[in-house]
C-alpha atoms as a PDB file:
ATOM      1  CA  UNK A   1     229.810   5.054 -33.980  1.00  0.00           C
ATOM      2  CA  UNK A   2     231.015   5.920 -37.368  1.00  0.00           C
ATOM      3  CA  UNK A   3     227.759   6.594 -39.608  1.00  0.00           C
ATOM      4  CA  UNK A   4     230.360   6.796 -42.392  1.00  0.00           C
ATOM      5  CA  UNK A   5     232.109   3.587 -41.948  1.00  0.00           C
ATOM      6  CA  UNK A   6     228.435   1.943 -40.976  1.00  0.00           C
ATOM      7  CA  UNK A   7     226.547   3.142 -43.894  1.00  0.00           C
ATOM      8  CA  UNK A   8     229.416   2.477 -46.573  1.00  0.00           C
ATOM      9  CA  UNK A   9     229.699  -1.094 -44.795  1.00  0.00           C
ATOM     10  CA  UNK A  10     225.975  -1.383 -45.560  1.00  0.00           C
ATOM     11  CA  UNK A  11     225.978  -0.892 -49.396  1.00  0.00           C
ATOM     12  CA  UNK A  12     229.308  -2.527 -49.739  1.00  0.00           C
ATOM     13  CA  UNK A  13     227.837  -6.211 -50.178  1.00  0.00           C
ATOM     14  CA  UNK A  14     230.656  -7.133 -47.471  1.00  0.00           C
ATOM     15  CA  UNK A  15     227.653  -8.428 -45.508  1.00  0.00           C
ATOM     16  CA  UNK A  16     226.795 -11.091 -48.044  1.00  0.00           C
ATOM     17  CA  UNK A  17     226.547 -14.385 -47.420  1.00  0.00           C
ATOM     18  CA  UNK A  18     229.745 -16.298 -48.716  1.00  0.00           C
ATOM     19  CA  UNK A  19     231.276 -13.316 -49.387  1.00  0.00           C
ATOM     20  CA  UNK A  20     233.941 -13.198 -46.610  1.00  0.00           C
ATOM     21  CA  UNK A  21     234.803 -16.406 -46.920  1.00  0.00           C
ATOM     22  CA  UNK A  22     235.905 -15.688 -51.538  1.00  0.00           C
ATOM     23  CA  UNK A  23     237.714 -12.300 -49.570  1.00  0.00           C
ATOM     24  CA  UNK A  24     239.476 -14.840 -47.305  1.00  0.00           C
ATOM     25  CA  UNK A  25     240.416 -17.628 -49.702  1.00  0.00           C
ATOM     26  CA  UNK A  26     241.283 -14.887 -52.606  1.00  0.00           C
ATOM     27  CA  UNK A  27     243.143 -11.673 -50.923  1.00  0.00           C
ATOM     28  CA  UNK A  28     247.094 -11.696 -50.195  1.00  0.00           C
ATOM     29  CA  UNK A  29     247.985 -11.669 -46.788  1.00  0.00           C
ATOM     30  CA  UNK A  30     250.746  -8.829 -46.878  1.00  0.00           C
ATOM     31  CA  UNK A  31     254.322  -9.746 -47.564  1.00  0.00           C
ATOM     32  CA  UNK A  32     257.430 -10.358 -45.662  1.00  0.00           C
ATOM     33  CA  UNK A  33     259.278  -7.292 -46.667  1.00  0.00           C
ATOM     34  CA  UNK A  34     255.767  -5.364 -45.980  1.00  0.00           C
ATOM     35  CA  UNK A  35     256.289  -6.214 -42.246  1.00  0.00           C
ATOM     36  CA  UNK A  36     259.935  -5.563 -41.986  1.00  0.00           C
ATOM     37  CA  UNK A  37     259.592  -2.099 -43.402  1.00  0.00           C
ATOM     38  CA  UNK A  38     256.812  -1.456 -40.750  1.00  0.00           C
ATOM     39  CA  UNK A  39     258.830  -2.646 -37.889  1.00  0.00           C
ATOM     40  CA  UNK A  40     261.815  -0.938 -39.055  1.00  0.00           C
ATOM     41  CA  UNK A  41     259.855   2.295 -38.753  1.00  0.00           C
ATOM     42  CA  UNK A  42     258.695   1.426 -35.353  1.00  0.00           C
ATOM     43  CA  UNK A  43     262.424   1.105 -33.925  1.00  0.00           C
ATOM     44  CA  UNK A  44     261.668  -2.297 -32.185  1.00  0.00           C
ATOM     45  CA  UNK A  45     262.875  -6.143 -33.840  1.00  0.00           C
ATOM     46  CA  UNK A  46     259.578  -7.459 -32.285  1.00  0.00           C
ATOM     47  CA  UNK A  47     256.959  -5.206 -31.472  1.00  0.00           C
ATOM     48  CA  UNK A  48     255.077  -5.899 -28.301  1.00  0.00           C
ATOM     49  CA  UNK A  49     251.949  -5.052 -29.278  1.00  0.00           C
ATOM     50  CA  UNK A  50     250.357  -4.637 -32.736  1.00  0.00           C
ATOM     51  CA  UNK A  51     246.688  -3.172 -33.802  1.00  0.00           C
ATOM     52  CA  UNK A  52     245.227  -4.332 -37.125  1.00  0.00           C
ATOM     53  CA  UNK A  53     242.483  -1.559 -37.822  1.00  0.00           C
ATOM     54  CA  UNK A  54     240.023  -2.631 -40.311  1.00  0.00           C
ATOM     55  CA  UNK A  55     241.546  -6.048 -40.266  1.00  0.00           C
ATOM     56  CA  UNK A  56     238.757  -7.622 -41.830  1.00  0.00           C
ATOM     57  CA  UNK A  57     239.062 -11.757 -41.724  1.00  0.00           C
ATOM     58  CA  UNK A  58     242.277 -11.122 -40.043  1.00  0.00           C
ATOM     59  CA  UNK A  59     244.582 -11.802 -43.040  1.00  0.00           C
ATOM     60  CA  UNK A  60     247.075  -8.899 -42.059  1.00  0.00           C
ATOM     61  CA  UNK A  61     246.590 -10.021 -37.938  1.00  0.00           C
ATOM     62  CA  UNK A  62     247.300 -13.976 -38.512  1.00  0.00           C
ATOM     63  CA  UNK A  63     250.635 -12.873 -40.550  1.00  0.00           C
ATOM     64  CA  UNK A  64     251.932 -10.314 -37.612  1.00  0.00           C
ATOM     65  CA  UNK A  65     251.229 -13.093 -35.310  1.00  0.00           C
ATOM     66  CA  UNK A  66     254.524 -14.363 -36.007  1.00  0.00           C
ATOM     67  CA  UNK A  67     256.796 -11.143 -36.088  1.00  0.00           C
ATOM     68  CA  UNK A  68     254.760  -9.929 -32.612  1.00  0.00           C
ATOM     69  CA  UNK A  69     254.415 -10.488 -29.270  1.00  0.00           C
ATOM     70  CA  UNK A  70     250.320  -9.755 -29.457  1.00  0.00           C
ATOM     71  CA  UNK A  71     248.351  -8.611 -32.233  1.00  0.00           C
ATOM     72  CA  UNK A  72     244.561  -7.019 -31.733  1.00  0.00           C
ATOM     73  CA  UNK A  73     242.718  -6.990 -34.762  1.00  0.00           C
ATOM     74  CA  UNK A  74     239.743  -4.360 -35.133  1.00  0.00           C
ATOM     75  CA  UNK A  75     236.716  -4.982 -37.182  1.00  0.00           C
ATOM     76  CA  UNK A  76     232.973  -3.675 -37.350  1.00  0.00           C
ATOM     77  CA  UNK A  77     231.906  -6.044 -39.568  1.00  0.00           C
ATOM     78  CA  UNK A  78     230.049  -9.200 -37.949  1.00  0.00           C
ATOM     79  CA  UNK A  79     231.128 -11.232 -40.892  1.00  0.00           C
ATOM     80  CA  UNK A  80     234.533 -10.622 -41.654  1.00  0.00           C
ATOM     81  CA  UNK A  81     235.415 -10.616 -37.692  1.00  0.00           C
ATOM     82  CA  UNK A  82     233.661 -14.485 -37.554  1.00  0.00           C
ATOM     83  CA  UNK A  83     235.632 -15.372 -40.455  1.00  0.00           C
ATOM     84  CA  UNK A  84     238.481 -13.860 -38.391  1.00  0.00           C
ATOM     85  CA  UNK A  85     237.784 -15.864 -35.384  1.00  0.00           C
ATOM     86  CA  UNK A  86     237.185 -19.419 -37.067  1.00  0.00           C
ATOM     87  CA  UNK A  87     240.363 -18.672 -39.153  1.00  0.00           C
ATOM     88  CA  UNK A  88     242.542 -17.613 -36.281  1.00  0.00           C
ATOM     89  CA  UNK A  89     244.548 -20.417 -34.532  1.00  0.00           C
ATOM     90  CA  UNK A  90     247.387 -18.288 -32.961  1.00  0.00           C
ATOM     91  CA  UNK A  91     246.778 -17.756 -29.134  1.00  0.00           C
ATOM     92  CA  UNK A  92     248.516 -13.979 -29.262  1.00  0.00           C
ATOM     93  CA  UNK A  93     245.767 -12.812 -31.923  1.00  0.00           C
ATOM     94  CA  UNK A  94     242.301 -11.301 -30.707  1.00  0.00           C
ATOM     95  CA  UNK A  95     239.934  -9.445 -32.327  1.00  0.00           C
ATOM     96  CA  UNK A  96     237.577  -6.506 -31.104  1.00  0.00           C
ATOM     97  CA  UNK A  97     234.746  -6.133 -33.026  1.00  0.00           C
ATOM     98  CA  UNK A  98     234.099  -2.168 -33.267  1.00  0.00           C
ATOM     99  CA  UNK A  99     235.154   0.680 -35.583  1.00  0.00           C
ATOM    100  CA  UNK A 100     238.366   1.734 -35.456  1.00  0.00           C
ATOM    101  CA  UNK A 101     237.618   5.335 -33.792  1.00  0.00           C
ATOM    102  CA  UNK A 102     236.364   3.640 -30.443  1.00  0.00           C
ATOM    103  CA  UNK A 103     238.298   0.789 -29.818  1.00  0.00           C
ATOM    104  CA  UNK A 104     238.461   0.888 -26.586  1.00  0.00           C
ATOM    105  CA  UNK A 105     241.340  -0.535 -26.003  1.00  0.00           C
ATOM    106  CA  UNK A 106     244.503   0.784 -23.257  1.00  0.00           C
ATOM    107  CA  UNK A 107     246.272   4.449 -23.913  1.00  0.00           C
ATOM    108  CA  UNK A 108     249.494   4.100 -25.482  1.00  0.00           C
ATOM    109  CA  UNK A 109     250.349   0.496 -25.301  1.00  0.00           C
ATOM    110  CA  UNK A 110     250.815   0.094 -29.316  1.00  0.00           C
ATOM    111  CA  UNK A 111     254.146  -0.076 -31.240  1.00  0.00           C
ATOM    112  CA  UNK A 112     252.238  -0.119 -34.377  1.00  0.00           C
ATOM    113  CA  UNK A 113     248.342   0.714 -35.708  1.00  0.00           C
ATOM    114  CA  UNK A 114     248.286  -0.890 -39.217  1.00  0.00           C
ATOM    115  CA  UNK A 115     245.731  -0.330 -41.228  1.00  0.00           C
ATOM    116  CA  UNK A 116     245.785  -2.947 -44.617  1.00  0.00           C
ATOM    117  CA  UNK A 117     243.551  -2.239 -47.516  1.00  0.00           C
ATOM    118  CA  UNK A 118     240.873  -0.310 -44.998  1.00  0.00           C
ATOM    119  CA  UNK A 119     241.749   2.969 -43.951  1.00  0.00           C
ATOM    120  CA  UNK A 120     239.825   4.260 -47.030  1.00  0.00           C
ATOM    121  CA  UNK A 121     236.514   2.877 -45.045  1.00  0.00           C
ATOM    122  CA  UNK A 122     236.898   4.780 -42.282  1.00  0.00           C
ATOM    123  CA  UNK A 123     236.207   8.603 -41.291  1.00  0.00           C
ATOM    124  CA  UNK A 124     240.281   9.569 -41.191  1.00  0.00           C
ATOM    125  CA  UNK A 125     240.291  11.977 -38.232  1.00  0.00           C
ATOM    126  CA  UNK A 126     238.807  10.391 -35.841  1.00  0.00           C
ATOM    127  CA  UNK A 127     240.338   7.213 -36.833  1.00  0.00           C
ATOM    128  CA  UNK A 128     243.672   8.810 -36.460  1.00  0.00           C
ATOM    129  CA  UNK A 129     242.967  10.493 -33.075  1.00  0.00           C
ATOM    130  CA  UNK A 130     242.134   7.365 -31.905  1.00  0.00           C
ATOM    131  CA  UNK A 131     245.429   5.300 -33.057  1.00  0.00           C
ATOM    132  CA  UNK A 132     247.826   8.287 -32.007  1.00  0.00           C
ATOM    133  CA  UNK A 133     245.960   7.399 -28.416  1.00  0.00           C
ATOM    134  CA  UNK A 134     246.849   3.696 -28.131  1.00  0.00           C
ATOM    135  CA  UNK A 135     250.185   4.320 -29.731  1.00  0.00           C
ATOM    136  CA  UNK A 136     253.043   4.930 -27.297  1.00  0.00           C
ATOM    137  CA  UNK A 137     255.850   7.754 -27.924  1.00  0.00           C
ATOM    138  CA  UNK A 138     257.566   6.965 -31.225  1.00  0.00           C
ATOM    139  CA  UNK A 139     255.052   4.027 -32.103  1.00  0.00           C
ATOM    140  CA  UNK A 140     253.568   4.106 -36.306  1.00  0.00           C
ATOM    141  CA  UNK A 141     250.413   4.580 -37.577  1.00  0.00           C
ATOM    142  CA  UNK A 142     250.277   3.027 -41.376  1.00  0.00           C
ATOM    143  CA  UNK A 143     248.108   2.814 -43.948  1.00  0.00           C
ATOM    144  CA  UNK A 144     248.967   0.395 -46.790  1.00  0.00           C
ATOM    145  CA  UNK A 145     247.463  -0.422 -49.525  1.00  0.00           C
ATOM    146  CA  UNK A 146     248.566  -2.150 -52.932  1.00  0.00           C
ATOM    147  CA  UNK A 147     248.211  -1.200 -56.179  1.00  0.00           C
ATOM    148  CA  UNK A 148     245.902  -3.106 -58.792  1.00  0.00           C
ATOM    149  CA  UNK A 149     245.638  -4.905 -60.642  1.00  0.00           C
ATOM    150  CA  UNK A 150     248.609  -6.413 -59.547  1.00  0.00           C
ATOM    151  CA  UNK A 151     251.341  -7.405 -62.247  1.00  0.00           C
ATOM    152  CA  UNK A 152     251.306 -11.177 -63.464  1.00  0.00           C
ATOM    153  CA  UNK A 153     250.647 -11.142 -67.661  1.00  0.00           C
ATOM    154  CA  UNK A 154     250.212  -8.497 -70.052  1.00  0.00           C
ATOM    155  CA  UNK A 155     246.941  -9.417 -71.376  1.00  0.00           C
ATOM    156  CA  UNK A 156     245.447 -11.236 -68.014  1.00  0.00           C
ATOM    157  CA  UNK A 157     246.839  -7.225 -66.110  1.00  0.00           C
ATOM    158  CA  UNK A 158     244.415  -5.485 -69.098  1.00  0.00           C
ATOM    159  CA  UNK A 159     241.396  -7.694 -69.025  1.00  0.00           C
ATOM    160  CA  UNK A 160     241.740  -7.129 -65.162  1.00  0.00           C
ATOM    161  CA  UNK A 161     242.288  -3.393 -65.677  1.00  0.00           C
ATOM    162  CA  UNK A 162     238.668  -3.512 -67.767  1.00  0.00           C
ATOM    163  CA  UNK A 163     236.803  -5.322 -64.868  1.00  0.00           C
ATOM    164  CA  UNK A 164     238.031  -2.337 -62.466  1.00  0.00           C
ATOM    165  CA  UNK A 165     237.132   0.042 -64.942  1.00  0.00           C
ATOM    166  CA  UNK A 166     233.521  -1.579 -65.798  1.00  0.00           C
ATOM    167  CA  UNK A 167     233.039  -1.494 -61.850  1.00  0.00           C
ATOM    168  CA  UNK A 168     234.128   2.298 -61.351  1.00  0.00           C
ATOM    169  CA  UNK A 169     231.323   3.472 -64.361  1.00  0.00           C
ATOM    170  CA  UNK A 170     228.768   1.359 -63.174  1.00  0.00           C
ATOM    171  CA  UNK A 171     229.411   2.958 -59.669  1.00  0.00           C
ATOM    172  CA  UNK A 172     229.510   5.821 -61.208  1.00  0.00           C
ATOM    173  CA  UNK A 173     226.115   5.578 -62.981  1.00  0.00           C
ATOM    174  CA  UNK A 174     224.302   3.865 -60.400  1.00  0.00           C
ATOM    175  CA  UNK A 175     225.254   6.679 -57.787  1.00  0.00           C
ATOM    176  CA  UNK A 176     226.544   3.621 -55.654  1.00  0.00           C
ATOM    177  CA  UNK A 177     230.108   5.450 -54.230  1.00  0.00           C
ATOM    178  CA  UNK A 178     232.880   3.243 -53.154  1.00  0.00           C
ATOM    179  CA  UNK A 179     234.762   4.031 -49.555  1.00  0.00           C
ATOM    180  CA  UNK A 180     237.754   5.197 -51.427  1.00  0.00           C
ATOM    181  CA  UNK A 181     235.525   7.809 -53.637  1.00  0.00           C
ATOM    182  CA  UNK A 182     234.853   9.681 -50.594  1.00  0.00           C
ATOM    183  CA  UNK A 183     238.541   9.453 -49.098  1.00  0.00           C
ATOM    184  CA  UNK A 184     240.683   8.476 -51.395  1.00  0.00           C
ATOM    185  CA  UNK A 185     243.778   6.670 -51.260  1.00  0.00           C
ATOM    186  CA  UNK A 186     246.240   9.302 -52.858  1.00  0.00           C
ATOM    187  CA  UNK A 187     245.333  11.377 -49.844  1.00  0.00           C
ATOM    188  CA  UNK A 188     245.921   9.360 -46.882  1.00  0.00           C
ATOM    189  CA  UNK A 189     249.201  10.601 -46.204  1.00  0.00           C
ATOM    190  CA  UNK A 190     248.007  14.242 -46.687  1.00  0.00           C
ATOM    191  CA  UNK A 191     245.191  13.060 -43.775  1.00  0.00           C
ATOM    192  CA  UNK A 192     248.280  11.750 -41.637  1.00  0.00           C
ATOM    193  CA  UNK A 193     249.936  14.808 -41.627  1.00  0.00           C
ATOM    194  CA  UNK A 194     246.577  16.804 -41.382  1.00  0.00           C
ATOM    195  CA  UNK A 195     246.193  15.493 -38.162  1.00  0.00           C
ATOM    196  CA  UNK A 196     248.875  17.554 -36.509  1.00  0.00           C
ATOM    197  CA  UNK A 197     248.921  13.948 -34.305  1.00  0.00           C
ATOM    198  CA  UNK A 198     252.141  12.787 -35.766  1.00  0.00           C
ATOM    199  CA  UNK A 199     256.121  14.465 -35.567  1.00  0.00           C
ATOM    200  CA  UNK A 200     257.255  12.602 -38.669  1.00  0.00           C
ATOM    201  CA  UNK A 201     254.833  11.595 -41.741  1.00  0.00           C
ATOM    202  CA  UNK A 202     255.659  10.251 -45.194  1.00  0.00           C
ATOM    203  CA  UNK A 203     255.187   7.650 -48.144  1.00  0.00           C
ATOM    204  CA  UNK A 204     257.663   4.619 -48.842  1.00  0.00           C
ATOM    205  CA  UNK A 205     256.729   1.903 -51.568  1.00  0.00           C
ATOM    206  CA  UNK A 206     257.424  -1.869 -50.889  1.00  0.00           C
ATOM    207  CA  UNK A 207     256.843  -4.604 -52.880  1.00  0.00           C
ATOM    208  CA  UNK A 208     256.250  -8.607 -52.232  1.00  0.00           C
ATOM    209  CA  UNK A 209     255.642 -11.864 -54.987  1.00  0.00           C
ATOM    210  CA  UNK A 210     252.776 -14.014 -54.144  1.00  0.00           C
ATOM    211  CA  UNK A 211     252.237 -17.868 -55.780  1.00  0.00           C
ATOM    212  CA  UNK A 212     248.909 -17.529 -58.213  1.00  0.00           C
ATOM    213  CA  UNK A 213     247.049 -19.264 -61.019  1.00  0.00           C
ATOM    214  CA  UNK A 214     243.738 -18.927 -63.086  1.00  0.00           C
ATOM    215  CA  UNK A 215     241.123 -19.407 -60.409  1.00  0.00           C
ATOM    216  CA  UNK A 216     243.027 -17.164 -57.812  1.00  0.00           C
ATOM    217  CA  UNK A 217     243.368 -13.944 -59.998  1.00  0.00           C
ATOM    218  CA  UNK A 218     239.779 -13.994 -60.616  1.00  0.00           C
ATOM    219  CA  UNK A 219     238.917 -14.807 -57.105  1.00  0.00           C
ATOM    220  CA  UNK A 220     240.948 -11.629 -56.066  1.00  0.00           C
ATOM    221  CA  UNK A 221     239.515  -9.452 -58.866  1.00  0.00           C
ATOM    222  CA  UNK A 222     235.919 -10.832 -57.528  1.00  0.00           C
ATOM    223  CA  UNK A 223     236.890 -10.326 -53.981  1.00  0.00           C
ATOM    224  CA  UNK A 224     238.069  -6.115 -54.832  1.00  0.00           C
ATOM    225  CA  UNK A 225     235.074  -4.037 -54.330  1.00  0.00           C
ATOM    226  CA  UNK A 226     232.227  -6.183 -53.140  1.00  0.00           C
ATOM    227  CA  UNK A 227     230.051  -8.629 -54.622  1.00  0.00           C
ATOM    228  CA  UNK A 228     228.604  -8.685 -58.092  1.00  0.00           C
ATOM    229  CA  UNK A 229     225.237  -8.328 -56.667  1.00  0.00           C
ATOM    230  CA  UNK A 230     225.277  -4.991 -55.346  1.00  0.00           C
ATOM    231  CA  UNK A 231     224.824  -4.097 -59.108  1.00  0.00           C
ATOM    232  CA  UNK A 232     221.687  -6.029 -59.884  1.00  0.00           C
ATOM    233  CA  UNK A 233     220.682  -6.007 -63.356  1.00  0.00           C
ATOM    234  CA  UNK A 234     221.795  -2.770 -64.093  1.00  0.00           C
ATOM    235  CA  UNK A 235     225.377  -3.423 -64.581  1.00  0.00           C
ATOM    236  CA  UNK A 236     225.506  -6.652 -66.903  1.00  0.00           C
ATOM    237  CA  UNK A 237     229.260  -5.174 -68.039  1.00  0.00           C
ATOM    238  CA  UNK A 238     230.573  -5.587 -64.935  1.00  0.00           C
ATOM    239  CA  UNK A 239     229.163  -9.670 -65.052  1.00  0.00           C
ATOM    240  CA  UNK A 240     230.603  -9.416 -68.284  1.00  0.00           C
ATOM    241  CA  UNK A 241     233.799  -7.892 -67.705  1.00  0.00           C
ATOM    242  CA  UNK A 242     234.568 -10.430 -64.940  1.00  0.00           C
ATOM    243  CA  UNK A 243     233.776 -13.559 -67.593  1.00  0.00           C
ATOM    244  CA  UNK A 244     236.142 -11.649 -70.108  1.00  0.00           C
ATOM    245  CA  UNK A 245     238.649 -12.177 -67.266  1.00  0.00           C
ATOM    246  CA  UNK A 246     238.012 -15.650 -66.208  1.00  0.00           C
ATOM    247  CA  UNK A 247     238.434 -16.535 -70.015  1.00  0.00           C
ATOM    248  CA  UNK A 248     241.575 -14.838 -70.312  1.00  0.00           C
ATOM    249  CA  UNK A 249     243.427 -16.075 -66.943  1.00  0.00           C
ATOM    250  CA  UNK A 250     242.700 -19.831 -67.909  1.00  0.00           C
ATOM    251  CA  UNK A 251     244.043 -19.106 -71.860  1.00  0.00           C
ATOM    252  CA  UNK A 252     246.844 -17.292 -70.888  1.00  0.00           C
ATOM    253  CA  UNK A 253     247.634 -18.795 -67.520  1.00  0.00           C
ATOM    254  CA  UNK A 254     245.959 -22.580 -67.986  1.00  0.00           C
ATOM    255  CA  UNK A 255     246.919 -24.766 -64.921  1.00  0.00           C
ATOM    256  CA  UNK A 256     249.795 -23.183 -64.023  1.00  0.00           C
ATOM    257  CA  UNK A 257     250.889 -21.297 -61.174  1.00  0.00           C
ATOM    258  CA  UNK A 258     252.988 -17.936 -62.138  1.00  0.00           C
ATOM    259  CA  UNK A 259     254.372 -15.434 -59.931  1.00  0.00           C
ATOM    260  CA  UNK A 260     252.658 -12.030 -58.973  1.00  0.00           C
ATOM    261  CA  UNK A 261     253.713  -8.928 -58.137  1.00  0.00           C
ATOM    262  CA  UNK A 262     251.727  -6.768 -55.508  1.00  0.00           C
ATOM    263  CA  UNK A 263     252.994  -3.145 -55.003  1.00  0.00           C
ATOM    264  CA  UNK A 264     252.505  -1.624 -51.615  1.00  0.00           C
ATOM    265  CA  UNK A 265     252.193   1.942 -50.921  1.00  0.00           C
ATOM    266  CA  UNK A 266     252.451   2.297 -47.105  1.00  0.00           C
ATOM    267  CA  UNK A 267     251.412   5.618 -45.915  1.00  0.00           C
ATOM    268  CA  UNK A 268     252.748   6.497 -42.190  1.00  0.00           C
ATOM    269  CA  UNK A 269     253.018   8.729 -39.158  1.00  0.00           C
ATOM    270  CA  UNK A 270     255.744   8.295 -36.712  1.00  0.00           C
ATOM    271  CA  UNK A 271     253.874   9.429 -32.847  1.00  0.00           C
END
């Protein structure tokens, strides 16, 4: 068991009631030209078998459901994986519930490990060691993760900017370190390669548009690094910051729905 991955999920506020359902509702599932860069990578049109580590309420593992042949998705969380479950409707997507360094799933079966949004909650190394196992010869490991806040309007992009920034100082103050604090995301690659589990390792950038309004860039930005809770009273500029935002997504945005642009950063090792 990953005392990392279990203490970070513990302070997180991922285990709050209601709160997997607003990640759910609010988070992107990963675009179309996300997925063909990944299988391109892996050699294969379909892959056979896909693993979603970290795959939280299986956002990432419902999408690959259509592009391959079976998809496992991995998740400690007993929240997130329900959400997964009740969400899920494709029969060739299961979920394991278990941290991504004992899976316990087959030896090199895998085309693909992908790892959306969550590989900075998990100890690196052992996670790796454990997707170069299930991965056959030539089959990807890949991180991705995308950048935010995500482009939509000048002035909604800056009030969101402030809410991220009012949640990394209260953090900050409050001694209450994020996942990504401890390994952050400019490093996965250099992790990948670290490993000495993977011939071929590098970064490539992708990018996909996603259909938003008012209520759903707040719900993301509320959905990005836990509940408000986990702050108590301390933090009343994070509440604040997150108002500031509402306030500006319905001026500038009103009813509305405008386009968004997520960028991806995907992060890989070729077996």
């Amino acid at each position: 068991m990953s005392d990392f991955s279990q203490q970070l999920i513990g302070r997180s506020g991922y285990l709050t009631d209601g709160f997997a359902d607003i990640y759910d509702r609010f988070r992107p599932s990963p675009p179309d030209a996300v997925f063909e860069v990944l299988t391109f990578l892996a050699g294969v049109e379909q892959p056979k078998l896909v693993v979603d580590f970290g795959c939280g309420t299986g956002l990432a593992s419902r999408a690959w459901a259509a592009r391959a042949d079976a998809v496992v998705g991995v998740e400690p969380n007993p929240r997130m994986i329900e959400q997964a479950r009740e969400r899920t409707r494709e029969p060739s997507v299961r979920y394991v519930e278990a941290y991504a360094a004992e899976t316990g799933l087959p030896e090199g079966e895998a085309d693909l490990v992908t790892c959306f949004q969550a590989f900075h909650w998990m100890e690196p190394q052992p996670a790796l060691a454990e997707a170069a196992r299930i991965l056959r010869e030539g089959g990807v490991f890949a991180s991705c993760d995308y950048d935010v806040p995500p482009l939509v309007k000048r002035e909604v992009d800056a009030a969101f900017d402030a809410l991220l920034r009012a949640r990394r100082e209260a953090r900050l103050r409050l001694n209450l370190p994020a996942g990504a604090s401890t390994w952050p995301k400019d490093r996965h690659l250099e992790q990948i390669r670290d490993s000495d589990r993977f011939r071929h390792a590098r970064e490539v950038v992708s990018h996909g548009w996603w259909q938003t309004d008012a209520e759903r860039v707040v719900g993301l930005a509320e959905s990005i690094g836990g509940p408000r809770g986990i702050f108590s009273e301390q933090a009343p500029e994070v509440g604040e910051s997150l108002e500031r935002l509402r306030v500006t997504a319905k001026r500038v945005l009103g009813e509305r729905s405008w386009p968004l642009l997520l960028c991806y950063r995907i992060r890989f090792g070729i077996k």
